[in-house]
Protein backbone atom coordinates (compact mmCIF):
# COMPACT_ATOMS: atom_id res chain seq x y z
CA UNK A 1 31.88 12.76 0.76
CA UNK A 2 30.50 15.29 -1.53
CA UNK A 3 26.65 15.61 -2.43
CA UNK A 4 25.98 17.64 -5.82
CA UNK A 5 24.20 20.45 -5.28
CA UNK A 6 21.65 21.25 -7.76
CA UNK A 7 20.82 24.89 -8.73
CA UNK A 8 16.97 24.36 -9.52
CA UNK A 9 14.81 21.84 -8.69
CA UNK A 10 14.15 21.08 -12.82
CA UNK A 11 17.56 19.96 -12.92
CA UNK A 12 15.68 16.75 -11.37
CA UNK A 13 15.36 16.52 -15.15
CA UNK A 14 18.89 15.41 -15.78
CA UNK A 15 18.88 12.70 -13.26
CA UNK A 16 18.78 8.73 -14.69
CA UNK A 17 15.71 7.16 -16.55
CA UNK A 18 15.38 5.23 -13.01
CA UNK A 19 14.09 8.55 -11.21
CA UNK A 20 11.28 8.17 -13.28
CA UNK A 21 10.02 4.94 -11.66
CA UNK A 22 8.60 6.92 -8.95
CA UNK A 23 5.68 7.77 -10.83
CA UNK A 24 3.88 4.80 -9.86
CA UNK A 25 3.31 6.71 -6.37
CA UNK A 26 1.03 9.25 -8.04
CA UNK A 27 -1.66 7.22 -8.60
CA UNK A 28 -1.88 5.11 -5.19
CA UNK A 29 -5.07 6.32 -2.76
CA UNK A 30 -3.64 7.06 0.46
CA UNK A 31 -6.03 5.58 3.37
CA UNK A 32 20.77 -7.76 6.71
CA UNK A 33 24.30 -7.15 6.87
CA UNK A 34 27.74 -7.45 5.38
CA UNK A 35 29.76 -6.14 8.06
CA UNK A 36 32.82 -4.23 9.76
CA UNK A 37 33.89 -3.89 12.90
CA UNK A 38 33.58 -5.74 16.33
CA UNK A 39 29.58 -4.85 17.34
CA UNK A 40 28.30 -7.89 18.58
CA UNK A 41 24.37 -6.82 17.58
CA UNK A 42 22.95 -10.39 15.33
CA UNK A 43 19.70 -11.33 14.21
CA UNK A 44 18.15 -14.61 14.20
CA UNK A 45 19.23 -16.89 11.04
CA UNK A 46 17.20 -16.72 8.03
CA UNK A 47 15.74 -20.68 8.46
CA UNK A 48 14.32 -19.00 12.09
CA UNK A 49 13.21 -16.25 10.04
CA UNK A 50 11.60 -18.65 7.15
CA UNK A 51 9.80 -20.67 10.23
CA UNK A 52 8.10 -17.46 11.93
CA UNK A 53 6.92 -16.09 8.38
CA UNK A 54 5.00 -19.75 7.90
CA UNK A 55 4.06 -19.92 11.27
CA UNK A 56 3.24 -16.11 11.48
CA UNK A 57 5.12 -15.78 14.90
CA UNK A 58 6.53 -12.57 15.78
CA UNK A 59 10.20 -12.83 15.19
CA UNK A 60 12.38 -11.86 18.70
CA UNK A 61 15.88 -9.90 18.69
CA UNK A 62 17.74 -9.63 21.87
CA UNK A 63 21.53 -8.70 22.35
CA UNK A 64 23.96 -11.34 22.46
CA UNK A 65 24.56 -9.15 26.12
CA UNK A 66 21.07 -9.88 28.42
CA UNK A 67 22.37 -7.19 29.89
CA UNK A 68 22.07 -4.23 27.05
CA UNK A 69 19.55 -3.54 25.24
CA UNK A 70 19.59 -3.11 21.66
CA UNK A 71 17.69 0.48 22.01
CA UNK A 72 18.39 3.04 18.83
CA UNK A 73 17.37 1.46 15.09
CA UNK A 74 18.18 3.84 11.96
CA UNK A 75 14.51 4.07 9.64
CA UNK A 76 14.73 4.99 5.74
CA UNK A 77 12.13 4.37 2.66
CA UNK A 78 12.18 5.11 -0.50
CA UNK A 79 15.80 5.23 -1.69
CA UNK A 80 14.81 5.34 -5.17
CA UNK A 81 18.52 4.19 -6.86
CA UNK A 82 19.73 7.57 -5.51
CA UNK A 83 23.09 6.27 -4.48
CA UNK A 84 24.38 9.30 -3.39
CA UNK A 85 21.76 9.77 -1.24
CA UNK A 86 21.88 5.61 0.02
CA UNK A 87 25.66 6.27 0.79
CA UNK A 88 24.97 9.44 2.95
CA UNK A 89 22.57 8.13 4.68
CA UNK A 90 24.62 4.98 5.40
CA UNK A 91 27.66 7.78 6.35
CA UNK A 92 24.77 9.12 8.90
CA UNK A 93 23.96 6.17 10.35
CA UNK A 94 27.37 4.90 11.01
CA UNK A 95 27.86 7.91 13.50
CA UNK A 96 25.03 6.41 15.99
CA UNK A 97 25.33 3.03 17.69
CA UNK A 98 22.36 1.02 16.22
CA UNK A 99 21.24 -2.02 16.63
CA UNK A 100 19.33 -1.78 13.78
CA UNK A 101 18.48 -0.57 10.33
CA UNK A 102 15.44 -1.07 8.73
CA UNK A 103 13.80 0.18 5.13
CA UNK A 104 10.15 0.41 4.66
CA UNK A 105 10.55 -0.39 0.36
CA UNK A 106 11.22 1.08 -3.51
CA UNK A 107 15.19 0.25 -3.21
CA UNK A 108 14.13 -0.62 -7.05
CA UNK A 109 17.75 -2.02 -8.55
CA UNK A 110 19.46 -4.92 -6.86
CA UNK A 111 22.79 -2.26 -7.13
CA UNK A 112 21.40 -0.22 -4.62
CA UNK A 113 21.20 -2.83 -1.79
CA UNK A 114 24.79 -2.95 -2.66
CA UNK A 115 25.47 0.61 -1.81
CA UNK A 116 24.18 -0.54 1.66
CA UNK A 117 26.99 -2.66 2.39
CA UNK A 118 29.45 -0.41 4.43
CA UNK A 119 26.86 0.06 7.47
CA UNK A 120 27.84 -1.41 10.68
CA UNK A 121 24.81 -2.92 11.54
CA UNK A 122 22.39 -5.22 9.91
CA UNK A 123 19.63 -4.48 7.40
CA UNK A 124 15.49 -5.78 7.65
CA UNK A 125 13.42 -4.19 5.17
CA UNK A 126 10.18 -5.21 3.28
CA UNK A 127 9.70 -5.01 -0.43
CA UNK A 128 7.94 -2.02 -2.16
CA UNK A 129 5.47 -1.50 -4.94
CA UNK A 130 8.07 -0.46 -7.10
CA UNK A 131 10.45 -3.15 -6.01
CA UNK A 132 9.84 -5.01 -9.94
CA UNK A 133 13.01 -6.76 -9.92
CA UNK A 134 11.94 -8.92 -6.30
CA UNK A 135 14.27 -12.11 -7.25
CA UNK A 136 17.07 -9.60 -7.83
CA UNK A 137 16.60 -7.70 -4.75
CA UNK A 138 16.72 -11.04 -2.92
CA UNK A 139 19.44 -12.57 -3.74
CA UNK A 140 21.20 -9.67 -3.13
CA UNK A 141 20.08 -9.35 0.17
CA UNK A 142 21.06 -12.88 0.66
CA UNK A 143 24.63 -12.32 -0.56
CA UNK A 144 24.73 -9.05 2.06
CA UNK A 145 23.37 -11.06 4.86
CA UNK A 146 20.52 -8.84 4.76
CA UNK A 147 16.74 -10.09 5.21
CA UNK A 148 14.11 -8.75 2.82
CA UNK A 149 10.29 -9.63 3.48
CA UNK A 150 6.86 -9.53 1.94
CA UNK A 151 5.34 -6.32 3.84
CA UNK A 152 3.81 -5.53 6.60
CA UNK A 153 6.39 -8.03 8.49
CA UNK A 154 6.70 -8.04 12.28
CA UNK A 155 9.64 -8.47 14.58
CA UNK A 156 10.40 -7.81 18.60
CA UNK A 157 12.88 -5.74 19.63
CA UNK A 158 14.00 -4.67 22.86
CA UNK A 159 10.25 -6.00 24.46
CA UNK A 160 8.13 -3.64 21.49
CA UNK A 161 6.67 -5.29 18.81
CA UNK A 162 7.34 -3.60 15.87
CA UNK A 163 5.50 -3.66 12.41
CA UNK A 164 6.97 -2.44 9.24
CA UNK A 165 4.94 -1.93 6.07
CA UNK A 166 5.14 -0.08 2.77
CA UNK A 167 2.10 1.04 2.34
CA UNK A 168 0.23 3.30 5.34
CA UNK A 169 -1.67 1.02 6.87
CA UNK A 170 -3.39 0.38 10.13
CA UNK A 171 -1.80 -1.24 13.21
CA UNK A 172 -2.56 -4.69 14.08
CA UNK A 173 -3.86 -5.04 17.97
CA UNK A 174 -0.74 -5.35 20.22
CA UNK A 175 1.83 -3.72 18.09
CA UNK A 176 3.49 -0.64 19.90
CA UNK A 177 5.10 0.42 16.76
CA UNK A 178 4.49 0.85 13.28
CA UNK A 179 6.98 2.22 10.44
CA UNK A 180 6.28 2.69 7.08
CA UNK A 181 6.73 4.34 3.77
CA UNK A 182 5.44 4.92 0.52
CA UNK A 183 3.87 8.12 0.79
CA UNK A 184 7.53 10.40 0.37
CA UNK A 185 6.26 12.33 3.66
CA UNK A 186 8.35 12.14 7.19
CA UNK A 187 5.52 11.79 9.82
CA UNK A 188 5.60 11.32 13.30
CA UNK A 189 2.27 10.27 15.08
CA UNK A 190 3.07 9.79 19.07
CA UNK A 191 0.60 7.28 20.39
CA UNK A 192 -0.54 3.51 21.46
CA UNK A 193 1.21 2.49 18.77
CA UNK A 194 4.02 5.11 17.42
CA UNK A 195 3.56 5.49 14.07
CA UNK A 196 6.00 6.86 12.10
CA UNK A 197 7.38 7.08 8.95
CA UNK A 198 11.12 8.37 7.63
CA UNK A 199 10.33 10.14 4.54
CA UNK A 200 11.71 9.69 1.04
CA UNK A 201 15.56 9.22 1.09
CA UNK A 202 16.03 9.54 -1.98
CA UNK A 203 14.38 12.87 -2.31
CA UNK A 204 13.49 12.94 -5.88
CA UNK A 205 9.51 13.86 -5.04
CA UNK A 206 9.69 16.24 -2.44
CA UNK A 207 13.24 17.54 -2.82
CA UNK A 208 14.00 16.33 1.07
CA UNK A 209 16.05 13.55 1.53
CA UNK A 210 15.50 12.12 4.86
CA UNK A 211 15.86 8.98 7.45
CA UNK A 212 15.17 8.50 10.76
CA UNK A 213 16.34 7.13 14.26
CA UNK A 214 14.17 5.48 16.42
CA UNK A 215 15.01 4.81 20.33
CA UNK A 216 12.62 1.70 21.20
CA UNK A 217 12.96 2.77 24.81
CA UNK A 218 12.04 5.63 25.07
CA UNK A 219 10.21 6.41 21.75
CA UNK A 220 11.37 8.83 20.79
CA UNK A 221 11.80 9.86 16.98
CA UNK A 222 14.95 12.19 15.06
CA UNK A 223 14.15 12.81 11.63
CA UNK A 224 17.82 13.41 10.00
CA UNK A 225 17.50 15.85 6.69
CA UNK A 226 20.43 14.28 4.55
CA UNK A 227 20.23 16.78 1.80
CA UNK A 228 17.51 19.76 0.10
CA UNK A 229 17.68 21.53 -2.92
CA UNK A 230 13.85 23.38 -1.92
């Protein structure tokens, strides 16, 4: 697929009205899937899901296999209604055999969920503060067989308990793994937990559009550069 190049970074000026709804980030004070294919990767059904969320357990994924694990899970934030950018990194994504993907937030239109759909695996994210249209988004994601939560949300995966927010935040005792978003910035903090966080994918603040892949076994963090115009 082709990705437009732009020949100055003003030209951001051309771009939809909806680029514009990243403003909102400015002023903050920093501290599920329709599918193709034969992978045989699930997650729990939504009434499981429902349950855990009232009875704040930690929600468990395992392979339909006990013996593989589910290992590698793709990481992006801030998508920002940059489809071009959504379908790229859903093109980059493809190429690695996830178990996983999950978005930290600020999707913003219900249409971009639907730019999601092609990925092989299925999609958890938690809303964003710039997430307005929240009924939209989930019914959507419903319709996608994606699941969309109020952040932080926690789920297990592959024995690590994982917590995924929007905003930075701090770890909860006995999480080994935090993701989140918001601030437009990759980061990778190695440590009891990991902390990381994929960067903007949309790349309409910091001219990097970026996402992530995470291997729960060992830990280890790529940050994927999609597309630059800096």
């Amino acid at each position: 697929m082709s990705i437009p190049i732009f020949s100055h970074p003003l030209s951001v000026l051309r771009f939809p009205l909806s680029v514009f709804r990243v403003l909102p980030l400015l002023s903050y004070s920093l501290p599920q899937h329709h599918g193709h294919g034969s992978r045989s990767y699930s997650l729990l059904p939504q009434s499981a899901i429902d349950n855990a969320k009232r009875t704040n357990k930690i929600i468990t994924l395992r392979h339909k296999d006990p013996q593989k694990t589910m290992a590698q899970i793709g990481l992006i934030s801030d998508t920002h209604d940059n489809l071009n950018m959504v379908k790229a990194a859903v093109q980059k994504f493809n190429q690695f055999d996830l178990a996983l993907v999950v978005h930290c937030g600020d999707y913003i239109a219900p249409f971009t969920l639907e730019n999601f759909k092609e990925v092989k695996v299925k999609l958890l994210g938690v809303f964003g503060n710039c997430d307005g249209e929240r009924e939209g988004l989930r019914k959507k994601a419903e319709a996608l067989g994606f699941n969309l939560h109020i952040p932080p949300h926690k789920f297990e995966l592959d024995g690590k308990k994982i917590l995924v927010s929007h905003h930075p935040i701090a770890p909860t005792p006995g999480i080994d793994i935090l993701i989140y978003g918001h601030t437009h910035q990759a980061e990778i903090r190695e440590g009891n937990p990991l902390i990381v966080n994929p960067g903007e994918a949309s790349g309409w603040l910091t001219g990097k559009a970026t996402i992530g892949i995470l291997d729960t076994i060992t830990l280890k963090v790529q940050i994927i550069q999609l597309w630059s115009y800096i």
